[in-house]
Protein backbone atom coordinates (compact mmCIF):
# COMPACT_ATOMS: atom_id res chain seq x y z
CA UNK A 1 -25.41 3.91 -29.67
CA UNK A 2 -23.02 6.94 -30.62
CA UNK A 3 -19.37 6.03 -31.83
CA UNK A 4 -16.80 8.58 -29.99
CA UNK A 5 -15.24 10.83 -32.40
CA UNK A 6 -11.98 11.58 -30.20
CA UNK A 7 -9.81 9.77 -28.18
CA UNK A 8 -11.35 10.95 -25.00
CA UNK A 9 -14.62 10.00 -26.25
CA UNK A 10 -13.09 7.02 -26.84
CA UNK A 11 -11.72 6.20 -23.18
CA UNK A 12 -15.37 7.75 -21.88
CA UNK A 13 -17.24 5.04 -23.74
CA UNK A 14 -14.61 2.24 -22.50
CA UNK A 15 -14.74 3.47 -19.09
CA UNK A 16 -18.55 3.55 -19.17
CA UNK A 17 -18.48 -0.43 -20.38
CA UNK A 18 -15.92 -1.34 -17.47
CA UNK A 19 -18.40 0.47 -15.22
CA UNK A 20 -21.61 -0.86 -16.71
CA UNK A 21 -20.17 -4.17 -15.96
CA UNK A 22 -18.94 -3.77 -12.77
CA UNK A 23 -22.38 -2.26 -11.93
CA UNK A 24 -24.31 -5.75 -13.60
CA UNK A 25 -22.40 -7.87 -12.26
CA UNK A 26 -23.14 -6.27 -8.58
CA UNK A 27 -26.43 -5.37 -8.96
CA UNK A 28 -28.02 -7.49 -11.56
CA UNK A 29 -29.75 -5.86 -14.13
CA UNK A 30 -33.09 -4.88 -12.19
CA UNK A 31 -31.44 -3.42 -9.92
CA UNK A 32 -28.74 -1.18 -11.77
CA UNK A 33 -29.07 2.17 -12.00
CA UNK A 34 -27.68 4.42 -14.59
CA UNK A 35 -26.49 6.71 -12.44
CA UNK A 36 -24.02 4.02 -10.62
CA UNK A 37 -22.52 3.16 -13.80
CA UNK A 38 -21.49 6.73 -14.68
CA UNK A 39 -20.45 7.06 -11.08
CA UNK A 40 -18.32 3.87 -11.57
CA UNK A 41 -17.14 4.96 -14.47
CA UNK A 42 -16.13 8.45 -13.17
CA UNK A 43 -17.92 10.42 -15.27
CA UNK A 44 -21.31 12.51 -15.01
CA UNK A 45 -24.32 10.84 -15.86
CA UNK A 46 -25.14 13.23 -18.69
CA UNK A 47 -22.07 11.62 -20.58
CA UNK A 48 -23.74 8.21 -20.01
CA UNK A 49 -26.33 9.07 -22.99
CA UNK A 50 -23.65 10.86 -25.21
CA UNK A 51 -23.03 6.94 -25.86
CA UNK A 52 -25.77 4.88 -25.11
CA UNK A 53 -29.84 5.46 -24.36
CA UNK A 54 -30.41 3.11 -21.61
CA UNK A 55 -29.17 0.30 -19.73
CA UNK A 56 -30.47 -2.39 -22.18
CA UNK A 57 -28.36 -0.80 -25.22
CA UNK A 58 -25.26 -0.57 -22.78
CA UNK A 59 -25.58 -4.48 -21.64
CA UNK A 60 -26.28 -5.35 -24.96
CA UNK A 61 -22.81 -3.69 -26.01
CA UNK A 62 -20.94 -5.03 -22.70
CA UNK A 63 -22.14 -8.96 -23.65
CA UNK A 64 -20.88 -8.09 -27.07
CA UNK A 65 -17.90 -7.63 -25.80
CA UNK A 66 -17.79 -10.89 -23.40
CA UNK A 67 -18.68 -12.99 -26.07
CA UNK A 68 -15.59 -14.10 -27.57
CA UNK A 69 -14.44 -15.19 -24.16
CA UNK A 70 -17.62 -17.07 -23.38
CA UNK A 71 -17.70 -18.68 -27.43
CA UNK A 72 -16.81 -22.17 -27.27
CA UNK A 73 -13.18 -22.38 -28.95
CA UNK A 74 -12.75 -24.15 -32.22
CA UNK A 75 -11.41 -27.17 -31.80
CA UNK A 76 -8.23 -28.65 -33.43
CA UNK A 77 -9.89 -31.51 -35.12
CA UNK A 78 -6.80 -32.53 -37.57
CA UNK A 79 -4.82 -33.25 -34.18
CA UNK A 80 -3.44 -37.07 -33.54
CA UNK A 81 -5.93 -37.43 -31.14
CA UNK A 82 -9.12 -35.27 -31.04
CA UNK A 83 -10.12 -36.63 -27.87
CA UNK A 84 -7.02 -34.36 -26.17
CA UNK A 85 -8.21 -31.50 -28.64
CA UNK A 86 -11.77 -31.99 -26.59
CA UNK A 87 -10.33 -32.09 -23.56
CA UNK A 88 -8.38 -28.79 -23.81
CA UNK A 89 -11.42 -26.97 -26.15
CA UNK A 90 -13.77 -27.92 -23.04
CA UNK A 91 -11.56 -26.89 -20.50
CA UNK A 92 -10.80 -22.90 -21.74
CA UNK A 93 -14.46 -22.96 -22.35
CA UNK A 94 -14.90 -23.87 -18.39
CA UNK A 95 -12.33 -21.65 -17.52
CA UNK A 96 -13.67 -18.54 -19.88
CA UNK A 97 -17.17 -18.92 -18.64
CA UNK A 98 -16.00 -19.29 -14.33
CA UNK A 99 -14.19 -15.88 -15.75
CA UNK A 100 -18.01 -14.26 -16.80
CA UNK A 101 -19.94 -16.29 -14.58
CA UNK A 102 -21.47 -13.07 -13.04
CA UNK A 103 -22.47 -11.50 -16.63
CA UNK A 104 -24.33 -14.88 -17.86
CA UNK A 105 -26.55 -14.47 -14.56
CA UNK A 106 -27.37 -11.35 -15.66
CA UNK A 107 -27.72 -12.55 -19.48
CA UNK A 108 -30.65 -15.01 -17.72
CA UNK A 109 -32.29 -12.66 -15.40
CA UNK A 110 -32.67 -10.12 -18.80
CA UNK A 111 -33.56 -12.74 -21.08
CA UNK A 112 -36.64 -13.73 -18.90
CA UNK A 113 -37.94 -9.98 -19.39
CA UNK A 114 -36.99 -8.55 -22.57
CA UNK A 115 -37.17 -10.05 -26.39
CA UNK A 116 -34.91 -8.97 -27.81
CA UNK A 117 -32.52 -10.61 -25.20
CA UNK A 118 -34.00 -13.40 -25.77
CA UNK A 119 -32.83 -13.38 -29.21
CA UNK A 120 -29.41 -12.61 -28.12
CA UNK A 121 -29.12 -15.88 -26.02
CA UNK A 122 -30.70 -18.22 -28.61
CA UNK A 123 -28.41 -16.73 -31.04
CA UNK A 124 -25.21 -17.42 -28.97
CA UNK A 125 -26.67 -20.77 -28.63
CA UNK A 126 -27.11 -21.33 -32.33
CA UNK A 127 -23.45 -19.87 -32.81
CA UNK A 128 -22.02 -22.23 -30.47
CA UNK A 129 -23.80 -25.39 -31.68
CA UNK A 130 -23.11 -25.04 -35.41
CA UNK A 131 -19.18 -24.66 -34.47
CA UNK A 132 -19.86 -27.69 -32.79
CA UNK A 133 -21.68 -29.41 -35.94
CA UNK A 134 -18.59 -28.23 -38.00
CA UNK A 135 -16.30 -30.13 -35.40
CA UNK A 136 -19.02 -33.59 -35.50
CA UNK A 137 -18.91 -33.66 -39.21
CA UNK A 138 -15.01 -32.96 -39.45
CA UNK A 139 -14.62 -36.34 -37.21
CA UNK A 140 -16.99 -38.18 -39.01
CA UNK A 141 -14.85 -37.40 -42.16
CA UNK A 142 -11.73 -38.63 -40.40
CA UNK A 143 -13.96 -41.84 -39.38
CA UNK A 144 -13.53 -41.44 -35.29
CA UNK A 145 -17.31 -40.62 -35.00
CA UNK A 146 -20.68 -41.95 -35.20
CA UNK A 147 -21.21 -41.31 -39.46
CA UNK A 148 -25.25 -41.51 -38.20
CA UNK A 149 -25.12 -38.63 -36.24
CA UNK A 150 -27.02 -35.79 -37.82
CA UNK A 151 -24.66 -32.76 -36.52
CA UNK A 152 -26.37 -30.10 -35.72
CA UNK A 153 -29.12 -31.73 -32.81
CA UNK A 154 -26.51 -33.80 -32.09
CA UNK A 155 -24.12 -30.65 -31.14
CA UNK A 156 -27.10 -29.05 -29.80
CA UNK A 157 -27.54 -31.65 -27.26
CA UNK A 158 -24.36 -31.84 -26.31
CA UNK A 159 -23.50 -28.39 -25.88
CA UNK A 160 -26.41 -27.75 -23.85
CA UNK A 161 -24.84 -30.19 -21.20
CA UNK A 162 -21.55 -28.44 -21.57
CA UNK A 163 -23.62 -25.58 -20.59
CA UNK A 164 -25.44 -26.64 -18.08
CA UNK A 165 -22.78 -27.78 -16.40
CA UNK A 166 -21.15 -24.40 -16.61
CA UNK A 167 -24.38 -22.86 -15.01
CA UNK A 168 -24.70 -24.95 -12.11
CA UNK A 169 -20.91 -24.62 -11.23
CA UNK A 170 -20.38 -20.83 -12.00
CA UNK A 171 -23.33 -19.40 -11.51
CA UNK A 172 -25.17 -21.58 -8.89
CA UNK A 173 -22.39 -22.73 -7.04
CA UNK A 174 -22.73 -26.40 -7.31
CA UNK A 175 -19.18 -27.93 -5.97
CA UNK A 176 -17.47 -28.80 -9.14
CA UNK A 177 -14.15 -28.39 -10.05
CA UNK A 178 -13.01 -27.62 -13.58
CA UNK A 179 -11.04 -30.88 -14.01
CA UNK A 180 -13.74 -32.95 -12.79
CA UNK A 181 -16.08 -30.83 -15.41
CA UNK A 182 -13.68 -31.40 -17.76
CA UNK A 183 -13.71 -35.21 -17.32
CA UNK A 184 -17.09 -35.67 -17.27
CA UNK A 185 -18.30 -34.08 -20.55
CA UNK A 186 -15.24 -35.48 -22.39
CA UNK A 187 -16.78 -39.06 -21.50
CA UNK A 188 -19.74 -38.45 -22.28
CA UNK A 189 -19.11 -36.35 -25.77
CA UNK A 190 -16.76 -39.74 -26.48
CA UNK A 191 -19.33 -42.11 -25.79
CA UNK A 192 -22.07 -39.87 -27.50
CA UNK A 193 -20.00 -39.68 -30.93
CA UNK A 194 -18.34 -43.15 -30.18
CA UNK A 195 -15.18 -41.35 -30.31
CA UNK A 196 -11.59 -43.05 -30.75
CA UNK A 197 -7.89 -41.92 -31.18
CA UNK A 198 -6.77 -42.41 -34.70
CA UNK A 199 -4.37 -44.51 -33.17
CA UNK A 200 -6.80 -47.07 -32.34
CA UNK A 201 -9.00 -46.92 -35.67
């Protein structure tokens, strides 16, 4: 991948990433040609490799760029009650991920073919469930969780149902709302960690 050395280089490559996207998230990634995302982007499909060599280098780069909104967000675990700090971390997740529903389809479909995608999904899974950990063990310091709990498989498990969840509503198009996805995981994460207010311990 070549780093633009002007400003219009620099609105090129951008454009090319909006495009690129636009492109996935229509076509899938089988299906995408790199000629549509140059046309998307408005440029001639010569500039396409000025910045990138193929379609797998430009995905990579446009999940790179989704990932923040798709990260779980660290929670606030020092607030009064980390049970509302769940509620509201697992809720802009829901919301973030409805938002790039399209691009984690395509994340699957890729990951299925290619290695090195592969990689770049376990890795976002491994990034997501050691925040998680950190969170688990902060409770269990404050004494409103489970000290038995080993964090790590334990956030592993329970991220994969956060995620899960997110697939079948966002991607397959099972009929749940956010606040009823939202209420759901938050009892089961609090009866998981045997979570309480600090009001209550």
């Amino acid at each position: 991948m070549t780093e633009p050395a002007t400003a219009r280089g620099a609105r090129t490559r951008a454009a090319l990433l909006v495009g690129a996207r636009t492109v996935f998230e229509r076509d899938g990634f089988t299906d995408a040609r790199i000629a549509d995302i140059a046309s998307e982007a408005g440029c001639a499909t010569g500039s396409f490799y000025t910045y990138f060599t193929s379609k797998e280098e430009i995905l990579a780069a446009v999940l790179y760029d989704a990932q923040h909104d798709v990260m779980r967000p660290t929670l606030d675990v020092d607030a009064p009650d980390p049970f509302v700090a769940l509620a509201e971390g697992h809720r802009r997740y829901f919301e973030n991920y409805a938002s790039n529903a399209r691009l984690m389809l395509v994340l699957e479909e890729i990951a299925a073919l290619d290695p090195t995608f592969r990689d770049v999904r376990r890795r976002r899974g491994e990034a997501l469930a050691r925040r998680t950990a950190e969170v688990i063990a902060a409770l269990q310091e404050r004494g409103v969780a489970d000290p038995e709990l080993d964090p790590y498989p334990t956030a592993r498990a329970l991220d994969g149902l956060v995620s899960h969840l997110a697939y079948y509503a966002f991607v397959l198009g099972e009929d749940m709302s956010v606040d009823e996805l939202v209420a759901t995981t938050n009892r089961i994460w609090r009866n998981a960690l045997t979570l309480k207010s600090l009001e209550a311990s």
